[in-house]
Protein backbone atom coordinates (compact mmCIF):
# COMPACT_ATOMS: atom_id res chain seq x y z
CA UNK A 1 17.62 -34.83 0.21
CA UNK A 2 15.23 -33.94 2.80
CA UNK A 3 18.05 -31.65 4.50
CA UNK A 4 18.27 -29.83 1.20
CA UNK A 5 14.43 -29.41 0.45
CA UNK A 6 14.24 -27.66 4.79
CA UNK A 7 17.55 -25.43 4.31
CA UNK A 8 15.67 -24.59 0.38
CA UNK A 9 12.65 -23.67 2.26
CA UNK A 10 14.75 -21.70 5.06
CA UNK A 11 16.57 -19.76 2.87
CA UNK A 12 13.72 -18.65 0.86
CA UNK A 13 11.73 -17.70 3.66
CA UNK A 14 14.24 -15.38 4.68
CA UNK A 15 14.85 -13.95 1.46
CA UNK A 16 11.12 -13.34 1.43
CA UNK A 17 11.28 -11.92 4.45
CA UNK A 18 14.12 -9.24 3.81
CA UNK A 19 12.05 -8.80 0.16
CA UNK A 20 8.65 -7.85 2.24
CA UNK A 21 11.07 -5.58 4.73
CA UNK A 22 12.62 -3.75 1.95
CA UNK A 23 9.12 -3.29 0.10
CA UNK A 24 8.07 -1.53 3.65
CA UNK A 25 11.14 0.26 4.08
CA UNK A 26 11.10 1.61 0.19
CA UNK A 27 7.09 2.82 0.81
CA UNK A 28 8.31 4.49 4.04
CA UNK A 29 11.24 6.63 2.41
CA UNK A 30 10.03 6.97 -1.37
CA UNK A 31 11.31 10.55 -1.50
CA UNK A 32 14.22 10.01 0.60
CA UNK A 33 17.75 9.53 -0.80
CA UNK A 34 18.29 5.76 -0.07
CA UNK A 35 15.17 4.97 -1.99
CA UNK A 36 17.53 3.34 -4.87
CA UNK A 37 20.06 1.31 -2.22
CA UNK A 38 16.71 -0.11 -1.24
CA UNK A 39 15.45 -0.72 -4.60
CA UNK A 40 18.70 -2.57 -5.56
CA UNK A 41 18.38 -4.79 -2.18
CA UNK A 42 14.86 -5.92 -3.52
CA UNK A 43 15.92 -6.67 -6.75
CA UNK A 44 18.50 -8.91 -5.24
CA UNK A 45 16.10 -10.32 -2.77
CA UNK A 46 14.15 -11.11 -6.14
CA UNK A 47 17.37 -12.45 -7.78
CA UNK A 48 18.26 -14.53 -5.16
CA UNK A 49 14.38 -16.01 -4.88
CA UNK A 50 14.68 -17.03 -8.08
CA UNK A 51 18.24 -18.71 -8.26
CA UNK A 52 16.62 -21.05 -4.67
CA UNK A 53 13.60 -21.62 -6.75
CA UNK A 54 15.56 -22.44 -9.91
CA UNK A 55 17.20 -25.53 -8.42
CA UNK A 56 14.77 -28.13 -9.06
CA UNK A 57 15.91 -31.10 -10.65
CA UNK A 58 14.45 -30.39 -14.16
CA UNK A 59 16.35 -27.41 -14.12
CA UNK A 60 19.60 -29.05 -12.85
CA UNK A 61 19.28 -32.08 -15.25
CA UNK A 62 19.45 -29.38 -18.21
CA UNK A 63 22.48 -30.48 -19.85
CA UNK A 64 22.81 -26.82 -21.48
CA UNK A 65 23.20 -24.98 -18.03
């Protein structure tokens, strides 16, 4: 369990991480052309944040999911 809670914490660190990159990157280029790639890679940095934080056990033990 304890595995699962440090690779959890890893993985959204990381995702965090690429989230706060991509923030800097989009403020760097806002007029440039890859403005939207970079908003769709935060959005899935956001996405994916969400699905590590979703995994707690009251959302698991849902029996609707």
């Amino acid at each position: 369990m304890w595995l699962s809670r440090l690779l959890a914490g890893v993985v959204t660190l990381l995702v965090a991480l690429a989230a706060i990159g991509s923030l800097a990157v989009l403020v760097l280029n806002a007029l440039a052309p890859t403005t939207i790639a970079v908003l769709a890679l935060v959005i899935v940095a956001l996405v994916a944040m969400s699905a590590v934080g979703a995994r707690s056990r009251r959302w698991l033990s849902n029996p609707y999911w």
